[in-house]
Protein backbone atom coordinates (compact mmCIF):
# COMPACT_ATOMS: atom_id res chain seq x y z
CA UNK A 1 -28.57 -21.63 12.47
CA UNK A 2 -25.75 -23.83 12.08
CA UNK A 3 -23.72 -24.53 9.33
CA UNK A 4 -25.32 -28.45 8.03
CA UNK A 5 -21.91 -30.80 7.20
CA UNK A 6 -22.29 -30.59 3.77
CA UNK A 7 -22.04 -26.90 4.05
CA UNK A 8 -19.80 -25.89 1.70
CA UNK A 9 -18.75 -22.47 3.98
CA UNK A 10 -17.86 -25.80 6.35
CA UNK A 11 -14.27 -26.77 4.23
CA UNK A 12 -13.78 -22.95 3.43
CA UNK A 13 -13.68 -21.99 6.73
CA UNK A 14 -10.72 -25.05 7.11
CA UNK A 15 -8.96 -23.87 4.64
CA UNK A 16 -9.09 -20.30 5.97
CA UNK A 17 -7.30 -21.52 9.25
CA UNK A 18 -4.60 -23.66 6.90
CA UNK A 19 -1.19 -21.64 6.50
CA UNK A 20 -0.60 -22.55 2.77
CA UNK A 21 2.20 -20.17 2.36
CA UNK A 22 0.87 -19.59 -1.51
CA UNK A 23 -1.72 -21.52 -4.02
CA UNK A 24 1.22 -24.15 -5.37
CA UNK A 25 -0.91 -25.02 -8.36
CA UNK A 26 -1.08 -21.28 -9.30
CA UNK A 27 2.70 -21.02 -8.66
CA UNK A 28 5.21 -19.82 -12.17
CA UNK A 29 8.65 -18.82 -12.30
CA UNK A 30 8.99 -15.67 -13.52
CA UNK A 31 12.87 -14.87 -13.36
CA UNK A 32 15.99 -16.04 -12.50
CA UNK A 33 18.66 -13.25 -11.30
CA UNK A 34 22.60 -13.84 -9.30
CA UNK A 35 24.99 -11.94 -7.48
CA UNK A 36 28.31 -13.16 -7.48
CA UNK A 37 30.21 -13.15 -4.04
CA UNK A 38 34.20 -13.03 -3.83
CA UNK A 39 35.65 -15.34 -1.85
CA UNK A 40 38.09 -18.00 -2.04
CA UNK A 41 36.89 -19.25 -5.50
CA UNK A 42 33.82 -16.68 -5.65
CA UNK A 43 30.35 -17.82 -4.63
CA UNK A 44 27.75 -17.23 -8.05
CA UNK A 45 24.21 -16.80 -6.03
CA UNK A 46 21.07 -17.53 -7.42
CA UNK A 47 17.85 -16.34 -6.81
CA UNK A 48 14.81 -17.82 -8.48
CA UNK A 49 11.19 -15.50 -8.12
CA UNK A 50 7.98 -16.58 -8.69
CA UNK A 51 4.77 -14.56 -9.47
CA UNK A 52 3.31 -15.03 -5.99
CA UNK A 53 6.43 -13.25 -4.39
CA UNK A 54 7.99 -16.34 -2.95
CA UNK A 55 11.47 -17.34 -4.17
CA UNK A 56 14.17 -20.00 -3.79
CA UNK A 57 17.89 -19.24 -3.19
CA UNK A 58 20.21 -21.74 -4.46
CA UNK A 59 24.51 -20.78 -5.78
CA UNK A 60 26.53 -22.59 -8.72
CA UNK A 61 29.60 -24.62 -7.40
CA UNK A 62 32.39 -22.15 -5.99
CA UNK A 63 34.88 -21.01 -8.77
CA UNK A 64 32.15 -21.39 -11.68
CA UNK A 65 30.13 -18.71 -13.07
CA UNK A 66 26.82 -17.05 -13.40
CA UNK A 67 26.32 -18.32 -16.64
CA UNK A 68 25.95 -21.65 -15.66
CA UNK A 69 22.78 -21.26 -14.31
CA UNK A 70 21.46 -18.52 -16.30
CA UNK A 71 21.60 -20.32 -19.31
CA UNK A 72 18.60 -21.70 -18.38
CA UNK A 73 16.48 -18.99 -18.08
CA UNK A 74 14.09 -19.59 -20.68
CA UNK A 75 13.50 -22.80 -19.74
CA UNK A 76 12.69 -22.26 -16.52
CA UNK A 77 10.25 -18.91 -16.87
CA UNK A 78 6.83 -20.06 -16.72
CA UNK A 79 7.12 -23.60 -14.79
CA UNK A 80 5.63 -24.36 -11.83
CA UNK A 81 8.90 -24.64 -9.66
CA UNK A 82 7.29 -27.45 -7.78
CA UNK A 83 7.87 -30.09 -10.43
CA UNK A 84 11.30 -30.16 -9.49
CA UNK A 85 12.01 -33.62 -10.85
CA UNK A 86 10.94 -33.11 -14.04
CA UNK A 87 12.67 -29.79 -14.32
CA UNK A 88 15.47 -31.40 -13.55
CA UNK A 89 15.48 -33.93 -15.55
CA UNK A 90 15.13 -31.56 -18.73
CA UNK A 91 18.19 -29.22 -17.61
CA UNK A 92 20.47 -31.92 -16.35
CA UNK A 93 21.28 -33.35 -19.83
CA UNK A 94 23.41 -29.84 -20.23
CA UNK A 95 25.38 -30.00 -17.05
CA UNK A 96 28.52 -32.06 -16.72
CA UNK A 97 31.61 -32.49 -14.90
CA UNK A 98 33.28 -30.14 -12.20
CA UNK A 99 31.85 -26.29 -12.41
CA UNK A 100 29.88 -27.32 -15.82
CA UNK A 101 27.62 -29.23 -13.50
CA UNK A 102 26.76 -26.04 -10.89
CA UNK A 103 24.18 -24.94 -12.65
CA UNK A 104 22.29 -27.78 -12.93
CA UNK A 105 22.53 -28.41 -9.04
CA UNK A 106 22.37 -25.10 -8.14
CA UNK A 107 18.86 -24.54 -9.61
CA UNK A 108 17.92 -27.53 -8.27
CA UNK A 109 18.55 -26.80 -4.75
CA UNK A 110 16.79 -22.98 -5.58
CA UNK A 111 13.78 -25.25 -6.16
CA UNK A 112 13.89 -27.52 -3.08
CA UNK A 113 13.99 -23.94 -0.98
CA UNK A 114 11.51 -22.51 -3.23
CA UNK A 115 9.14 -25.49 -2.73
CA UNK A 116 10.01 -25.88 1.11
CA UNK A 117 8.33 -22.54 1.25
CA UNK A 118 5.80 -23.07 -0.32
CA UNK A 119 4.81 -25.69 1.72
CA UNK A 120 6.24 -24.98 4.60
CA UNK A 121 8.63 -27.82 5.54
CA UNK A 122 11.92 -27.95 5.81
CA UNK A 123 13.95 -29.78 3.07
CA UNK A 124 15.10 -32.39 4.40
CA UNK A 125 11.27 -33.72 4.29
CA UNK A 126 11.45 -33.95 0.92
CA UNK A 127 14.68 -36.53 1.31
CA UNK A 128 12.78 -38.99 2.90
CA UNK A 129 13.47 -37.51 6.11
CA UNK A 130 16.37 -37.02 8.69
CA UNK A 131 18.57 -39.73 10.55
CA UNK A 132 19.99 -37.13 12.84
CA UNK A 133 19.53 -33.78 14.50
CA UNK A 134 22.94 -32.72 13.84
CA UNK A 135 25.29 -33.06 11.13
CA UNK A 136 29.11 -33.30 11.79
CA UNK A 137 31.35 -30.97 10.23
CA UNK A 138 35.05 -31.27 9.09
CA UNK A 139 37.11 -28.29 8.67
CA UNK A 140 39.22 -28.00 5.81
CA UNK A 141 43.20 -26.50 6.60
CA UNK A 142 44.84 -24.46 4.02
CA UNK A 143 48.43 -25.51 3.74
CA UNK A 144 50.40 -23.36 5.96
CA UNK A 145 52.50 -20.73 4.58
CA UNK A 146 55.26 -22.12 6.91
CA UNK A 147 54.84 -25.66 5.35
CA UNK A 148 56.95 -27.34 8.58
CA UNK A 149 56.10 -29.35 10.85
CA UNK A 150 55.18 -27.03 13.25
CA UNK A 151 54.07 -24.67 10.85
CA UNK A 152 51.48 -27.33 10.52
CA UNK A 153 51.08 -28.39 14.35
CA UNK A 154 49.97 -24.87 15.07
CA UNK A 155 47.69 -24.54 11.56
CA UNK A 156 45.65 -28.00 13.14
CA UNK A 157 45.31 -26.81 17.24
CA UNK A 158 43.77 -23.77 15.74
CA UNK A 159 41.34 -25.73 14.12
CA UNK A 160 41.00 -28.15 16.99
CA UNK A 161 40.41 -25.18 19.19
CA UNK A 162 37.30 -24.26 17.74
CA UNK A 163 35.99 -27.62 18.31
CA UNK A 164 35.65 -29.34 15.84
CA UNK A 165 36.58 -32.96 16.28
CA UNK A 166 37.42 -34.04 12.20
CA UNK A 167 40.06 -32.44 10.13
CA UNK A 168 41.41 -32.27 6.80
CA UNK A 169 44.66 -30.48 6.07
CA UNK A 170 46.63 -30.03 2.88
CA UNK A 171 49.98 -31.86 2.12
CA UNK A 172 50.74 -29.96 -1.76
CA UNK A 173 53.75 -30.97 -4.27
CA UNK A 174 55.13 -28.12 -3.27
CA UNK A 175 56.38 -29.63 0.25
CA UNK A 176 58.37 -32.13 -1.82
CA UNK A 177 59.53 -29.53 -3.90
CA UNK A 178 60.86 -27.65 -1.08
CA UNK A 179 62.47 -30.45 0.73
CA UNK A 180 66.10 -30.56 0.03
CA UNK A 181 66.57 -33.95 -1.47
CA UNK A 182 62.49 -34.24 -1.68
CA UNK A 183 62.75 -35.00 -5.37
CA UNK A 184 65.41 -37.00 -7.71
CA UNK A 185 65.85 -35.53 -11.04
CA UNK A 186 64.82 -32.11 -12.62
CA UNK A 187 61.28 -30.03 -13.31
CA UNK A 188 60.94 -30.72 -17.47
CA UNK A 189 61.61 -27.38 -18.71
CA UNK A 190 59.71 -25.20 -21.43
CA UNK A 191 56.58 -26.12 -20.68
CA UNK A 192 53.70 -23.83 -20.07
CA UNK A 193 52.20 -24.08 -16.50
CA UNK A 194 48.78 -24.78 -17.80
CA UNK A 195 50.18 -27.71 -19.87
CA UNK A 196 51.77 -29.07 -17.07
CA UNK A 197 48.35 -28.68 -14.55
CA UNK A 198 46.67 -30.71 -16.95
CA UNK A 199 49.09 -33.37 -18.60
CA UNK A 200 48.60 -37.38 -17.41
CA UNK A 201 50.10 -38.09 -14.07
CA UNK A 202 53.60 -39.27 -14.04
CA UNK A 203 54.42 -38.12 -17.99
CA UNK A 204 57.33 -35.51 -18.40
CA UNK A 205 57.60 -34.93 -14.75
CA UNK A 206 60.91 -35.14 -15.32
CA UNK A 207 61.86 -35.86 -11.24
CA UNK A 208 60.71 -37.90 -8.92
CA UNK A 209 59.70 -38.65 -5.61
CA UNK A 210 62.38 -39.55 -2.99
CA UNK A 211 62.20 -41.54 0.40
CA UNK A 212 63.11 -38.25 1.71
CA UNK A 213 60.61 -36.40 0.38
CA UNK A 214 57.78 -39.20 1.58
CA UNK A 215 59.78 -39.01 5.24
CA UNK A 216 59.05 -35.30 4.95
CA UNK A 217 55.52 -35.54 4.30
CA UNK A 218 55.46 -38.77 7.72
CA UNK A 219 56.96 -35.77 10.15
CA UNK A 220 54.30 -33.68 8.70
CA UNK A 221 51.30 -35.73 9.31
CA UNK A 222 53.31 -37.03 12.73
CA UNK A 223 53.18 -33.19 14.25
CA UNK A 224 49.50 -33.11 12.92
CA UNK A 225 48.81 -35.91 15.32
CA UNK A 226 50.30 -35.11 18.30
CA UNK A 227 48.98 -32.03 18.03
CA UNK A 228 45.52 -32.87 17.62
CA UNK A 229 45.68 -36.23 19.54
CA UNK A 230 44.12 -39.55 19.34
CA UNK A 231 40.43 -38.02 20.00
CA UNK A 232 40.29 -36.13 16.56
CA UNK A 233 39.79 -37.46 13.34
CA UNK A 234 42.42 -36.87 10.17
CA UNK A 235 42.07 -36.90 6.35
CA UNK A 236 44.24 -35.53 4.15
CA UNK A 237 43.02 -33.12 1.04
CA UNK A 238 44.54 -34.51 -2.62
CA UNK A 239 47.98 -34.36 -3.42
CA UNK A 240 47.79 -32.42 -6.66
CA UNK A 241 44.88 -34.53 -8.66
CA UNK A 242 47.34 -37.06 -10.67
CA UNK A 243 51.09 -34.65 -9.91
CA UNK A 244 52.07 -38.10 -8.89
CA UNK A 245 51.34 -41.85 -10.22
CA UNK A 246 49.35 -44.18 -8.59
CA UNK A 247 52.73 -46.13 -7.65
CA UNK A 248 53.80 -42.62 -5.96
CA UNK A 249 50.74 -42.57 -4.09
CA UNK A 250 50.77 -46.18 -2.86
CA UNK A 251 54.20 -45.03 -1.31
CA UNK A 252 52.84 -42.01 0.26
CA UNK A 253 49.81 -43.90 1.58
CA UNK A 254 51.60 -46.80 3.21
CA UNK A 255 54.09 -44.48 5.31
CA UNK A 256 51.18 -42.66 6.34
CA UNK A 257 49.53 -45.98 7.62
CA UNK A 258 50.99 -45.44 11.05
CA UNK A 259 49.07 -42.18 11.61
CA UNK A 260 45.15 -43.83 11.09
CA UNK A 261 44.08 -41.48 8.70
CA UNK A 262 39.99 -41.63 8.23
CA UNK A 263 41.09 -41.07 4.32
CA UNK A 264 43.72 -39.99 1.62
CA UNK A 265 41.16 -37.50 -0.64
CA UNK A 266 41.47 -37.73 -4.86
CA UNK A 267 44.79 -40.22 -4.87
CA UNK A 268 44.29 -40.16 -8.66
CA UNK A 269 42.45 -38.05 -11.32
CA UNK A 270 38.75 -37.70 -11.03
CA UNK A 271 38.58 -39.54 -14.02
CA UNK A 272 41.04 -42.26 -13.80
CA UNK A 273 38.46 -45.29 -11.97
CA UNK A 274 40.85 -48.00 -12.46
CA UNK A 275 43.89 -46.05 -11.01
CA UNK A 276 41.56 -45.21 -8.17
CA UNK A 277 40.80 -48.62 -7.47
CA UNK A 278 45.02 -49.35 -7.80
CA UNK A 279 45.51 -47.06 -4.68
CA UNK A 280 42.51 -48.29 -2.73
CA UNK A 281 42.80 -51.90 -3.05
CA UNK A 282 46.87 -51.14 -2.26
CA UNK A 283 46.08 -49.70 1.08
CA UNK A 284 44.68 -50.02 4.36
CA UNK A 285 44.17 -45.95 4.65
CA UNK A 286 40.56 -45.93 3.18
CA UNK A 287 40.52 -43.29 0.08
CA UNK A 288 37.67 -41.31 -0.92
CA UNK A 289 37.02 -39.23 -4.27
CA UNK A 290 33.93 -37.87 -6.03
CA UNK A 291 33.96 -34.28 -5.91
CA UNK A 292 34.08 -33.21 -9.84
CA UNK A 293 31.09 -36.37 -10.66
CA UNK A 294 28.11 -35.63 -12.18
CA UNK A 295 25.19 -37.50 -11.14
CA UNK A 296 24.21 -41.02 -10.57
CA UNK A 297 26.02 -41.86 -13.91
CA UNK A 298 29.22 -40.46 -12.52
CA UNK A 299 29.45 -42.32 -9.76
CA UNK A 300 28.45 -45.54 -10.81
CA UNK A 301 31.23 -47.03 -12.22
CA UNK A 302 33.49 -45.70 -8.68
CA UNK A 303 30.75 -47.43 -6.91
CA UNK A 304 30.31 -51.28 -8.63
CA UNK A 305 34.02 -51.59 -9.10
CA UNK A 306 34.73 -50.28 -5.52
CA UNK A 307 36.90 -47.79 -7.14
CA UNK A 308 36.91 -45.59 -3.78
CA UNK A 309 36.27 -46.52 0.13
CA UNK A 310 34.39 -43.35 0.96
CA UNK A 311 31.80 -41.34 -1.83
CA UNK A 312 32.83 -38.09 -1.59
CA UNK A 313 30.27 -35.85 -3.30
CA UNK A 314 29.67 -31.95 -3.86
CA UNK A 315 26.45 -31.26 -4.26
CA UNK A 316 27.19 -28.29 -6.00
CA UNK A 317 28.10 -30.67 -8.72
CA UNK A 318 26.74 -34.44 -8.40
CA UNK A 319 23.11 -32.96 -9.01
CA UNK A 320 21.94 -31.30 -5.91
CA UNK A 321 20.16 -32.59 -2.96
CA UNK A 322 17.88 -35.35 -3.99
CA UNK A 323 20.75 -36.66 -6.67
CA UNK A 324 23.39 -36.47 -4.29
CA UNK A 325 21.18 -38.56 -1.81
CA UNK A 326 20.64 -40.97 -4.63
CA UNK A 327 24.10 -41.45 -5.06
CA UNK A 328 24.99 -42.01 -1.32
CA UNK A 329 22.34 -44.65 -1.43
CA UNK A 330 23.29 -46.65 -3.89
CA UNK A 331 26.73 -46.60 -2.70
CA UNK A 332 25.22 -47.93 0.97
CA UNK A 333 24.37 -51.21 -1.14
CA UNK A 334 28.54 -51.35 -1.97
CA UNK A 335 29.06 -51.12 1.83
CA UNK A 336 30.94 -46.93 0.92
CA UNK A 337 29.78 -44.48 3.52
CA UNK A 338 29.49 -40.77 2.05
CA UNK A 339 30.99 -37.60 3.33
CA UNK A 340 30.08 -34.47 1.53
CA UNK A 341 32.29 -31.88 -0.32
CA UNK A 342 32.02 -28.44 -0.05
CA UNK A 343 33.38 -24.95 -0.41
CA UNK A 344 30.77 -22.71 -0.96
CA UNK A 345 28.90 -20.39 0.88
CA UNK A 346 26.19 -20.30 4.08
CA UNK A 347 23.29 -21.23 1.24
CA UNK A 348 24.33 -24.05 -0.26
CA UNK A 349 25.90 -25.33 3.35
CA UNK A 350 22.64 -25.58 4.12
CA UNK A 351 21.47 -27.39 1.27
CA UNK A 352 24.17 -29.96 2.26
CA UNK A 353 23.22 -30.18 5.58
CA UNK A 354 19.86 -31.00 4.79
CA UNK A 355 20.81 -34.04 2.24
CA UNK A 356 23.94 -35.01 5.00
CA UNK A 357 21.07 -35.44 7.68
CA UNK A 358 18.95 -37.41 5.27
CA UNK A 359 21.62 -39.98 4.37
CA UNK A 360 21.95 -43.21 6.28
CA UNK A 361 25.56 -43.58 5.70
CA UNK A 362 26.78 -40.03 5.99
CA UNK A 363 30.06 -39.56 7.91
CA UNK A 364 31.07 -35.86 7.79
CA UNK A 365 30.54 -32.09 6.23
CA UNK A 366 33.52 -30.33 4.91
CA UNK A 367 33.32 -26.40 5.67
CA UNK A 368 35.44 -24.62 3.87
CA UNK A 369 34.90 -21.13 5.23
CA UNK A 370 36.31 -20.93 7.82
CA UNK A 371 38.71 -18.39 7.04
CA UNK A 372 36.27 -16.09 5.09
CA UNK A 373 35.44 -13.61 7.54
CA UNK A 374 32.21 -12.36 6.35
CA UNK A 375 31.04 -16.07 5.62
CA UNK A 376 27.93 -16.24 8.48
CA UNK A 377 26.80 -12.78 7.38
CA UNK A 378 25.88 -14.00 3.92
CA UNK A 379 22.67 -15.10 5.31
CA UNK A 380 19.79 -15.13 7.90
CA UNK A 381 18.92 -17.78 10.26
CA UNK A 382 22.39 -18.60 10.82
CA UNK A 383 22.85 -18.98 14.56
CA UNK A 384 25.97 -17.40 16.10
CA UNK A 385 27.25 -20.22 17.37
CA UNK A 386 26.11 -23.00 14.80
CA UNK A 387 29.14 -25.08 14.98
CA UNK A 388 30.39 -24.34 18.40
CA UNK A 389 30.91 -28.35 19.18
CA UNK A 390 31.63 -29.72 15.92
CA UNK A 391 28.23 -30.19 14.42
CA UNK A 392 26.16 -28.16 12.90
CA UNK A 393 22.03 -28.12 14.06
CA UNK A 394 19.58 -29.06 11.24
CA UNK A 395 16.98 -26.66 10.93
CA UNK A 396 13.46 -26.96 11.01
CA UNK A 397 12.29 -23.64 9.08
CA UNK A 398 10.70 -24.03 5.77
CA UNK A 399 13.01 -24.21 2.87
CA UNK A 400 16.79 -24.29 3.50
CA UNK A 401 16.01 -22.41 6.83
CA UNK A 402 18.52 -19.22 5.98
CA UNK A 403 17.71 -16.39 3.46
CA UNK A 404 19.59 -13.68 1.77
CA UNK A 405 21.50 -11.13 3.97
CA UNK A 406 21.31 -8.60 0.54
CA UNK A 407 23.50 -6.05 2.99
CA UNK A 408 26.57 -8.31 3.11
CA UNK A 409 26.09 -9.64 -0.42
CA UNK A 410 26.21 -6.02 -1.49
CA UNK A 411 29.63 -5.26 0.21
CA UNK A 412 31.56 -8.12 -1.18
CA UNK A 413 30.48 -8.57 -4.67
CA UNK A 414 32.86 -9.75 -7.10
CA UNK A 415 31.63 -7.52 -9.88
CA UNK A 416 28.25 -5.14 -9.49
CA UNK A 417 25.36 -6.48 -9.81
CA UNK A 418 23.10 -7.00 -6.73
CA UNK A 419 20.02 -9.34 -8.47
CA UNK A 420 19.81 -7.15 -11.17
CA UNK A 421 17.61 -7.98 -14.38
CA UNK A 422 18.88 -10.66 -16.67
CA UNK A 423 16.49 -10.02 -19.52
CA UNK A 424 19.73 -10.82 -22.09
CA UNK A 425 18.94 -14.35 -21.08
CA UNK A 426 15.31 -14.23 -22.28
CA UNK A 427 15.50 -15.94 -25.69
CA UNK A 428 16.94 -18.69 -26.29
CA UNK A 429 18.30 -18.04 -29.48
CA UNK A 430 20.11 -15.21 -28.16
CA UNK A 431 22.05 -16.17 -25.29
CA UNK A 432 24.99 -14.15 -24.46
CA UNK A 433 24.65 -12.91 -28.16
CA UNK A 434 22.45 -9.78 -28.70
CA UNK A 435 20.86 -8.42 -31.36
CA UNK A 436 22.74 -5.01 -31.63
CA UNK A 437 26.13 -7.54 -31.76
CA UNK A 438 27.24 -6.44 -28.51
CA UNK A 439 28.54 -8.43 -25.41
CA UNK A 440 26.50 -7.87 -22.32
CA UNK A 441 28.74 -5.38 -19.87
């Protein structure tokens, strides 16, 4: 006899056939563990697992530490990882600017894979959806170690060569230093190199820029041209965040007007909005800036008083996917297109390719890994040839669509310490503080 339609075995056999990767409302947290990779400025992994076996991969901003994320441990242990938004919204009122805000946005993208997963979609679904198939890349270039012109003009056709079709290269203080007659004056002396990293822009410099130093910095930017051509698109990384004054930087900016740069990066301070807007409304080269902002609330200010021409977030820091595509949205109402920051590794690349396809505005994806040779091998799912034109494919696995390649993790840790238990994290009373008055090894 046949099963009658209110047959209860009718809607159990359904749900038999439905692939529901795990019971969601079942789902807890029940750890949080990193490895921390050395690179360029170190990639801190995290791994969040679940008591169903699932997990969500997710890494704190390049150059900032475990502990950033760890930290909260105790918090997270025991929630279902699906309520991302109101997990977030508890943890992000400990983040901040720069690194301090890589733990916040790391987690959050750990729970965007974890959920994808779960579900079985790919994160971008959770953004609203994609505007593209691909996502555009642009390379970042290390300032050459012969910091000519033509040390330069070969440091760009390699780039070009792989084909990628923008390009951002580095033009550093120390180019002006270098240049005979580059600077008027002297370096202040006795002060301690920290002191002088961080002082305010244009206070006990001591020498100054030169028209000689800016026509160094025009033959520069004039080999990076030709040697790229017309066809390729130019920015320019920051010129020391606030080495120079804004009225330094309006100089620089309008000899490089000739060249059509798509954007001068961080003319000023992440902090400084006003001398932000200064520069921008100066020039015709748009600027862009945003990378050390923390959430919404960081960029609103840069955003109302058109501070900036170009949002230029890091997910890693602004708050993670969904923030960082909150952001770029309310900057679309401003009329500021968004390209996104980055330097970390393979995971969160693909956390930013995910929130780049789901943004309207979106212009371009920095990768800064290109001269990490192990980069790919970090992960899984990464095809061999994923940026072959220029662009990177958006993946339709569940999740962030790459997992952990534990081999190559293993083989260029910073420290050791492959996922290992982080039960010092437990209590949070504790913290890095145990009870036997010892620092964890």
């Amino acid at each position: 006899m046949s099963p009658q339609p209110n047959d209860p075995s009718i809607a159990e056999q359904a749900f038999d056939r439905v692939n529901t990767h795990s019971s969601p409302t079942e789902l807890k947290i029940t750890d949080i563990r990193t490895a921390t990779v050395a690179s360029i400025y170190d990639y801190p992994i995290i791994r969040i697992d679940t008591n169903q076996g699932v997990y969500g991969i997710g890494e704190v901003r390049d150059a900032g530490h475990r502990e950033n994320a760890l930290q909260f441990k105790n918090i997270l242990v025991g929630q279902n990882p699906c309520n991302v938004d109101m997990i977030f919204r508890h943890i992000k009122r400990y983040g901040n600017w720069g690194r301090e805000g890589g733990g916040v946005s790391g987690i959050e993208i750990a729970l965007w894979d974890l959920v994808g997963k779960v579900y079985g979609v790919p994160c971008y679904q959770f953004l609203g959806g994609k505007y593209r198939d691909k996502v555009r890349l642009y390379a970042d270039t290390p300032a050459p170690e012969n910091a000519t012109p033509e040390g330069y003009r070969k440091a760009l056709a390699g780039r070009k060569e792989l084909g990628l079709t923008f390009i951002k290269f580095d033009i550093r203080p120390h180019l002006f230093e270098t240049t005979e007659g580059g600077l008027v004056g002297q370096a202040t002396k006795g002060e301690f190199p920290l002191g002088k990293r961080w002082r305010a822009p244009g206070h006990g410099q001591g020498a100054k820029l030169t028209d000689r130093g800016i026509e160094r910095a025009v033959e520069v930017v004039s080999a990076i041209r030709a040697a790229v051509g017309d066809e390729v698109s130019l920015c320019t990384d920051h010129f020391g965040h606030g080495l120079m004054t804004y009225k330094e930087m309006i100089r620089i900016g309008e000899a490089l007007e000739p060249f059509h740069l798509a954007w001068i990066e961080d003319p000023m301070p992440w902090y400084d909005v006003d001398g932000h807007k200064q520069v921008t409304d100066a020039l015709r080269t748009p600027t862009a800036a945003g990378e050390e902002l923390f959430l919404w609330d960081g960029f609103r200010e840069f955003i109302e008083k058109r501070a900036v021409d170009i949002l230029h977030p890091d997910l890693l820091t602004s708050g993670g996917m969904l923030e960082t595509k909150k952001i770029a949205d309310y900057g679309e109402r401003y009329g500021l297109p968004t390209a996104m920051h980055f330097a970390g590794s393979p995971i969160a690349f693909m956390a930013a390719v995910h929130c780049s396809a789901a943004i309207p505005s979106f212009m371009a994806l920095e990768h800064h890994g290109l001269d990490m040779p192990f980069w790919e091998s970090l992960v899984t799912g990464l095809p061999s040839d994923y940026m072959a034109d220029g662009y990177v494919h958006v993946p339709e696995r569940p999740g962030l669509g790459v997992d952990l390649n534990l081999e190559a993790i293993e083989e260029n840790l910073r420290r050791p310490g492959l996922f290992e238990p982080t039960d010092q994290w437990n209590d949070p009373k504790l913290g890095f503080w145990r009870p036997d008055n010892r620092w964890p090894e």
